[in-house]
C-alpha atoms as a PDB file:
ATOM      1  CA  UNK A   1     -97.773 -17.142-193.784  1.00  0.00           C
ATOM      2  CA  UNK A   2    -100.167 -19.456-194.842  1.00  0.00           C
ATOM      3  CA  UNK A   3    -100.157 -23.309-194.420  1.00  0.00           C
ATOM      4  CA  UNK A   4    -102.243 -26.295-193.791  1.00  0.00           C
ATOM      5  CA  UNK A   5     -99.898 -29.110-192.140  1.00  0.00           C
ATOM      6  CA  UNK A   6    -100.114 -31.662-189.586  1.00  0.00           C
ATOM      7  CA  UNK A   7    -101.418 -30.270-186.332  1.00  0.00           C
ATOM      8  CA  UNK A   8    -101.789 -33.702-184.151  1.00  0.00           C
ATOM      9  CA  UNK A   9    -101.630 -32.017-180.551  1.00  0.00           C
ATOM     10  CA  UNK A  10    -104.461 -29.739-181.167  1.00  0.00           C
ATOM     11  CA  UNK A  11    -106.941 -29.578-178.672  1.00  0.00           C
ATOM     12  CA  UNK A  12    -109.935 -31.433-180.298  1.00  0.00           C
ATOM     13  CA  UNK A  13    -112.983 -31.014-179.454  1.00  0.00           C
ATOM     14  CA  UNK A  14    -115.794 -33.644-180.571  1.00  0.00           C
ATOM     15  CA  UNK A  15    -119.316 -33.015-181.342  1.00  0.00           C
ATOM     16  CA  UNK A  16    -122.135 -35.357-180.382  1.00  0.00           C
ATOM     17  CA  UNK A  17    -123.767 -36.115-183.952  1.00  0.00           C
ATOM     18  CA  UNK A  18    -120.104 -35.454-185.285  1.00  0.00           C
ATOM     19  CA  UNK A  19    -119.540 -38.695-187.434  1.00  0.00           C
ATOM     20  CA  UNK A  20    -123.581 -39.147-188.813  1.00  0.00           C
ATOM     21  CA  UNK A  21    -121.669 -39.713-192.230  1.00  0.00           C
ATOM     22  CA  UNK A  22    -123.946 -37.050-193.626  1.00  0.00           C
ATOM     23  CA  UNK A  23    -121.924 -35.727-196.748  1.00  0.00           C
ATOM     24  CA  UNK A  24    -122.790 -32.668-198.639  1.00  0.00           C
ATOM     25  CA  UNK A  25    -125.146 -29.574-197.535  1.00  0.00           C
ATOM     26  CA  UNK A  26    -127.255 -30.956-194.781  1.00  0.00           C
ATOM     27  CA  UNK A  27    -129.411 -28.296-193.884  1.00  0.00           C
ATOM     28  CA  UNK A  28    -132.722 -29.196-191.228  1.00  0.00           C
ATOM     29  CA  UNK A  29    -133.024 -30.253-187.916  1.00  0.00           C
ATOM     30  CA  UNK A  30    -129.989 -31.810-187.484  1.00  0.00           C
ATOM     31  CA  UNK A  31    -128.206 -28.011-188.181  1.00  0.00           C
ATOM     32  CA  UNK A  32    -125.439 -28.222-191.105  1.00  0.00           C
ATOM     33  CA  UNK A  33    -121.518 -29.049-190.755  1.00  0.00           C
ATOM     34  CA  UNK A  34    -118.414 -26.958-190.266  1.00  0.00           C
ATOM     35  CA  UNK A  35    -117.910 -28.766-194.051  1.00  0.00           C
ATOM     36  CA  UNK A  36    -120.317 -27.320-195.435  1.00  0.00           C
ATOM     37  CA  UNK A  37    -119.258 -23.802-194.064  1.00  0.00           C
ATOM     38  CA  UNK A  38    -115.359 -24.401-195.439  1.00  0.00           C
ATOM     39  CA  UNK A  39    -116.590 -25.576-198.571  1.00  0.00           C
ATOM     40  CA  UNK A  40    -118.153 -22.469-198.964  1.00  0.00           C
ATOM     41  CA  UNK A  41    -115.352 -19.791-197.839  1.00  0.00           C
ATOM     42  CA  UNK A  42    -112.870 -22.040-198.490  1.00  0.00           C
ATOM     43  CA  UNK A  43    -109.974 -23.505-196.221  1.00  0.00           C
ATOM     44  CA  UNK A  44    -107.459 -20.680-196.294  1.00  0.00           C
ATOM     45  CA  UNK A  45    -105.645 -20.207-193.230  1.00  0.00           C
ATOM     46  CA  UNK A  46    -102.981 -17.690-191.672  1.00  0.00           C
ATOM     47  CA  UNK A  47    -100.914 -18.638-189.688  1.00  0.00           C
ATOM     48  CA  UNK A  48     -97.849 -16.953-187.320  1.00  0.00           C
ATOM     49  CA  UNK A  49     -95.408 -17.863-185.117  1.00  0.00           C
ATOM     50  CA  UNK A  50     -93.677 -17.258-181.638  1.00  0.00           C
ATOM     51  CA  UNK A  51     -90.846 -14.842-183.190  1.00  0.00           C
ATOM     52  CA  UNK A  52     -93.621 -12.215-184.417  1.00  0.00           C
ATOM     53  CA  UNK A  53     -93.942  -8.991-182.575  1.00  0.00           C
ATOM     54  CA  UNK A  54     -97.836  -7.720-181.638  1.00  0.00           C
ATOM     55  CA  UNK A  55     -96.817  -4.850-183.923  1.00  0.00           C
ATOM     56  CA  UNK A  56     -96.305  -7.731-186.789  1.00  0.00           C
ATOM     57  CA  UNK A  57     -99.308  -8.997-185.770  1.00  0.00           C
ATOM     58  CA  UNK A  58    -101.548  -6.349-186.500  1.00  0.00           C
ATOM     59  CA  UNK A  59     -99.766  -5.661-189.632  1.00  0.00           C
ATOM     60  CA  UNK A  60    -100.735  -8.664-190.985  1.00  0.00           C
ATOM     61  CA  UNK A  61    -104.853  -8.922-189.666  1.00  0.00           C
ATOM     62  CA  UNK A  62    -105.122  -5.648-191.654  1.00  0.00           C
ATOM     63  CA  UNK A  63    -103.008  -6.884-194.557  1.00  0.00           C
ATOM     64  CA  UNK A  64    -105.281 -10.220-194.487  1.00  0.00           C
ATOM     65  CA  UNK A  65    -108.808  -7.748-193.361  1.00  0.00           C
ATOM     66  CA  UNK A  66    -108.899 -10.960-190.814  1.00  0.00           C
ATOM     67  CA  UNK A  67    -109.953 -10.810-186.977  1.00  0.00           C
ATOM     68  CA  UNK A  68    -107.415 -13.708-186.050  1.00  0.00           C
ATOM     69  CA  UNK A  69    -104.397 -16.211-186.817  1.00  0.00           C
ATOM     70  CA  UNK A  70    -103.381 -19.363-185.618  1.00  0.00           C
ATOM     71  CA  UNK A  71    -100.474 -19.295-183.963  1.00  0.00           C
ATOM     72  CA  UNK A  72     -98.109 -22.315-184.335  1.00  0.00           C
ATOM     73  CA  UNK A  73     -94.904 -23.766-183.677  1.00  0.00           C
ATOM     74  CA  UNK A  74     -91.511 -25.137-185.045  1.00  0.00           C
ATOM     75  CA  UNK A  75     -93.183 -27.909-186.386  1.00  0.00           C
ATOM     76  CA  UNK A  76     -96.654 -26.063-187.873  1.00  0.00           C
ATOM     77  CA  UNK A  77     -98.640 -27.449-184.692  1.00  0.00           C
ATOM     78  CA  UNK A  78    -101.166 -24.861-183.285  1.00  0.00           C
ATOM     79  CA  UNK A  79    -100.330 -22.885-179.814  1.00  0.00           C
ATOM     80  CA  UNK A  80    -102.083 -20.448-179.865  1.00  0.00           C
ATOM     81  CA  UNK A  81    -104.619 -18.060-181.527  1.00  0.00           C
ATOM     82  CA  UNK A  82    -103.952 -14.043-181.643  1.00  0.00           C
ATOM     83  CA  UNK A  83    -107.068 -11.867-182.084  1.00  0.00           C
ATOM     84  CA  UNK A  84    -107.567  -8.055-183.025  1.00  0.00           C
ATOM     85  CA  UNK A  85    -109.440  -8.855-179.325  1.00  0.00           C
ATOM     86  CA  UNK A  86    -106.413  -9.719-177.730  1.00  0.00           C
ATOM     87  CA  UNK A  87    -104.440  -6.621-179.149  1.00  0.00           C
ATOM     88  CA  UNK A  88    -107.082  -4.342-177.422  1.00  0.00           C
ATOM     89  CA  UNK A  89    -106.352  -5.968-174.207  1.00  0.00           C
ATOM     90  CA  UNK A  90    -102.863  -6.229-174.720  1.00  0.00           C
ATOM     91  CA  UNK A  91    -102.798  -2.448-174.954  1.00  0.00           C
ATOM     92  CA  UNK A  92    -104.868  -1.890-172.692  1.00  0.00           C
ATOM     93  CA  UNK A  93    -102.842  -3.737-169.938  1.00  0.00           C
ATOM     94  CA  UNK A  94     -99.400  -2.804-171.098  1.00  0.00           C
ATOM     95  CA  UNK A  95    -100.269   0.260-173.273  1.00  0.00           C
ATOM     96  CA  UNK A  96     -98.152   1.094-176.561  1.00  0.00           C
ATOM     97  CA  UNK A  97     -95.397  -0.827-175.360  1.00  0.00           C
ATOM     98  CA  UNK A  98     -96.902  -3.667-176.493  1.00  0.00           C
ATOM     99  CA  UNK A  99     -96.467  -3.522-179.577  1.00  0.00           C
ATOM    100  CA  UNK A 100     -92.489  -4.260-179.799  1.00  0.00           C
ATOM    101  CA  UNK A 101     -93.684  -7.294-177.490  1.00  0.00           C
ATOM    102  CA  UNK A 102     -93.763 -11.018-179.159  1.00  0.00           C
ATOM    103  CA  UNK A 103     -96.945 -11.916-179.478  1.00  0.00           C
ATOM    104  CA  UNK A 104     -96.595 -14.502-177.127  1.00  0.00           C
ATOM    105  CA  UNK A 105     -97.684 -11.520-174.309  1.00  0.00           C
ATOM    106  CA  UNK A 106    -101.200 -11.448-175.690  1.00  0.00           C
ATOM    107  CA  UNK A 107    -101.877 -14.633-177.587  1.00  0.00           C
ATOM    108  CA  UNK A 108    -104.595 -17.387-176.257  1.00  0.00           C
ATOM    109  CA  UNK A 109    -102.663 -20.632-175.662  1.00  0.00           C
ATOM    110  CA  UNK A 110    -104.265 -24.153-176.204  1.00  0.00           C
ATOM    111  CA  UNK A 111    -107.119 -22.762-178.831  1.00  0.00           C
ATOM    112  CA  UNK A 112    -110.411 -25.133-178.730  1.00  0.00           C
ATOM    113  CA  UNK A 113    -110.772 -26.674-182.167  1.00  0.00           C
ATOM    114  CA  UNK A 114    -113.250 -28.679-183.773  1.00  0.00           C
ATOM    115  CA  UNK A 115    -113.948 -31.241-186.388  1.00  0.00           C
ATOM    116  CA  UNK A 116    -115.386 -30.760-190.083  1.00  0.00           C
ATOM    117  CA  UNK A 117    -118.049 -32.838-189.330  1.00  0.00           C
ATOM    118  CA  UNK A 118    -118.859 -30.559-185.935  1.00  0.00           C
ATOM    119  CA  UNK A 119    -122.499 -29.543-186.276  1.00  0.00           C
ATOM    120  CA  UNK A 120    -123.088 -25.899-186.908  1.00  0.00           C
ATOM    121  CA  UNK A 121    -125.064 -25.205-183.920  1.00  0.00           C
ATOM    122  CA  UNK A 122    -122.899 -27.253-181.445  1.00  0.00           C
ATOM    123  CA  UNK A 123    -119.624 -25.045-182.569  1.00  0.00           C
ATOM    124  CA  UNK A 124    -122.121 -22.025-182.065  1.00  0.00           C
ATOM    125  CA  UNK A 125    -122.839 -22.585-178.689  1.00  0.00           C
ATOM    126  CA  UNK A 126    -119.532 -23.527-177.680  1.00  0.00           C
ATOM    127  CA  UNK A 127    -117.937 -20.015-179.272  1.00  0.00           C
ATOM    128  CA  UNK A 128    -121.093 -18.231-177.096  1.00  0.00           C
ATOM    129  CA  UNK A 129    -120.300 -19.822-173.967  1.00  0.00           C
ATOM    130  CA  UNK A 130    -116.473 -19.413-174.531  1.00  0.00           C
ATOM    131  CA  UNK A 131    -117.120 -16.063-175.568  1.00  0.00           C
ATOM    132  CA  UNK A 132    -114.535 -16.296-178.385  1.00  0.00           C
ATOM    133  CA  UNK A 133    -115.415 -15.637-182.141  1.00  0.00           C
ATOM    134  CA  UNK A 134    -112.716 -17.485-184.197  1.00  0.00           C
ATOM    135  CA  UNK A 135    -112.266 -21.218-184.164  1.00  0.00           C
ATOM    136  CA  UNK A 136    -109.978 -23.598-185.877  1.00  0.00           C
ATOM    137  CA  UNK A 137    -110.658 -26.676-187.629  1.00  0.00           C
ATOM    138  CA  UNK A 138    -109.046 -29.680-187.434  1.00  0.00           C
ATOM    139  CA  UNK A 139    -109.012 -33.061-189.052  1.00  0.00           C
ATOM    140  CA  UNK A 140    -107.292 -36.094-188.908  1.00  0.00           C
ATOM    141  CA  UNK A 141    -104.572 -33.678-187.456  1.00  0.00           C
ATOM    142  CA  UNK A 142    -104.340 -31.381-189.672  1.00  0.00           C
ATOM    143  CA  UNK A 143    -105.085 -27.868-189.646  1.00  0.00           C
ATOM    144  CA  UNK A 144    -107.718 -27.588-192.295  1.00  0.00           C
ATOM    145  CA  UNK A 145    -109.674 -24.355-191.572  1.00  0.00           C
ATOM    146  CA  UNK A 146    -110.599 -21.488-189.402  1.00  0.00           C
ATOM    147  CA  UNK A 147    -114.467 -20.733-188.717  1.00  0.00           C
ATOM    148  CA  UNK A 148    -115.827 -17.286-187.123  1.00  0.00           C
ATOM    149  CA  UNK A 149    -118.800 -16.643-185.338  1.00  0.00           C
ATOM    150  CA  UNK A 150    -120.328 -14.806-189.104  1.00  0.00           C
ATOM    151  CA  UNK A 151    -119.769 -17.701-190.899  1.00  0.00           C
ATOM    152  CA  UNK A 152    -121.928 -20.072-188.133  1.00  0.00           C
ATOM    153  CA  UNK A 153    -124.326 -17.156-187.680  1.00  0.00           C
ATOM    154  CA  UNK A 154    -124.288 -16.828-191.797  1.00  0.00           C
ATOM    155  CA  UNK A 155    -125.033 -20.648-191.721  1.00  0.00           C
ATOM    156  CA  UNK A 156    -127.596 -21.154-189.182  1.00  0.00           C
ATOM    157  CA  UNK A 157    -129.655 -18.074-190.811  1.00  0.00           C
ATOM    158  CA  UNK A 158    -129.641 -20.017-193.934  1.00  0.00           C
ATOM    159  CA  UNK A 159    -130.984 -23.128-192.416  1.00  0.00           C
ATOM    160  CA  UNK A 160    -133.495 -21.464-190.662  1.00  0.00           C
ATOM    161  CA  UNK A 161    -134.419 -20.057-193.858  1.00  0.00           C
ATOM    162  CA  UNK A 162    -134.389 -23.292-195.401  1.00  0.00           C
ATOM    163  CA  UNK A 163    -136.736 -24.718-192.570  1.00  0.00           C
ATOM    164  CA  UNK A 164    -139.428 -21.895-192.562  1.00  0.00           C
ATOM    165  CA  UNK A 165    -139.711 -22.120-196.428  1.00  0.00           C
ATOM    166  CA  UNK A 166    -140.263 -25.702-195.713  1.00  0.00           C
ATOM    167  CA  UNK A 167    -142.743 -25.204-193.283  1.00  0.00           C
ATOM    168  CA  UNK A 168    -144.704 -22.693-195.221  1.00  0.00           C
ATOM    169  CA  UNK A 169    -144.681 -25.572-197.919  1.00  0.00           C
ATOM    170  CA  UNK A 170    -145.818 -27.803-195.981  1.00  0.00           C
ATOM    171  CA  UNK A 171    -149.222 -25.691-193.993  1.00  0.00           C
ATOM    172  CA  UNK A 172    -149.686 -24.420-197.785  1.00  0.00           C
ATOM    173  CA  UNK A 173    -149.363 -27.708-198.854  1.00  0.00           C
END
């Protein structure tokens, strides 16, 4: 399944520097945007719901060659995110008899989400410290992309790339 609809009781979370207004592909100091990231890869999301067995689950991340889905609910809000992660542990607590389970066994409730305008650095810290490696994005409400820790890492390397070619410009000058 694939959808991008209204996701209002997402758990949001804001990023200092968040509404700057910069627009377009702000590379520097200030680190780029989750935007710039999504405009990139694009905004293509999978999503899965509550009535899906772990077994359906992993069916589909291989099907997709993607780590993670959102999980949401009746009404296309997010609950949850499933992760090839959480189907290790899954097994490894229950064993193969996890996979007729619904995915609701192994899932992460309440996923941390963040904003387009979430600076690239500030979303990589919080993924390190969380110690989790796929984040949704969310704005206005609405589900409108999912980030992993290679695209941030992708993105920072690029703008450090950017800012040592600018300071080699600069002592060359």
């Amino acid at each position: 399944m694939m959808f991008s609809s209204d996701f209002g009781t997402a758990r949001y979370q804001s990023d200092s520097g968040s509404g700057s207004g910069e627009t377009g592909n702000s590379i520097g100091a200030s680190g780029g945007a989750v935007k710039d990231i999504l405009a990139e890869k694009g905004g293509d999301i999978h999503t899965i719901n509550t009535s899906h067995t772990v077994s359906e689950v992993v069916e589909m991340l291989n099907s997709f060659k993607i780590g993670a889905l959102v999980v949401a609910d009746e009404n296309n809000r997010p609950i949850g995110i499933v992760s090839e992660r959480d189907v290790v542990v899954g097994v490894g607590k229950e064993g193969l008899a996890i996979f007729d389970m619904k995915i609701t066994a192994i899932m992460t409730a309440d996923p941390i989400c963040c904003g387009p305008d979430a600076r690239v650095y500030e979303v990589m810290q919080k993924m390190t410290n969380g110690r989790f490696r796929h984040m949704p994005v969310v704005d206005d409400g609405k589900l409108c992309g999912m980030i992993s820790i290679g695209d941030v890492v992708r993105k920072r390397l690029m703008e450090l790339e950017f800012e040592n070619e600018q300071m080699m410009a600069y002592m060359s000058g």
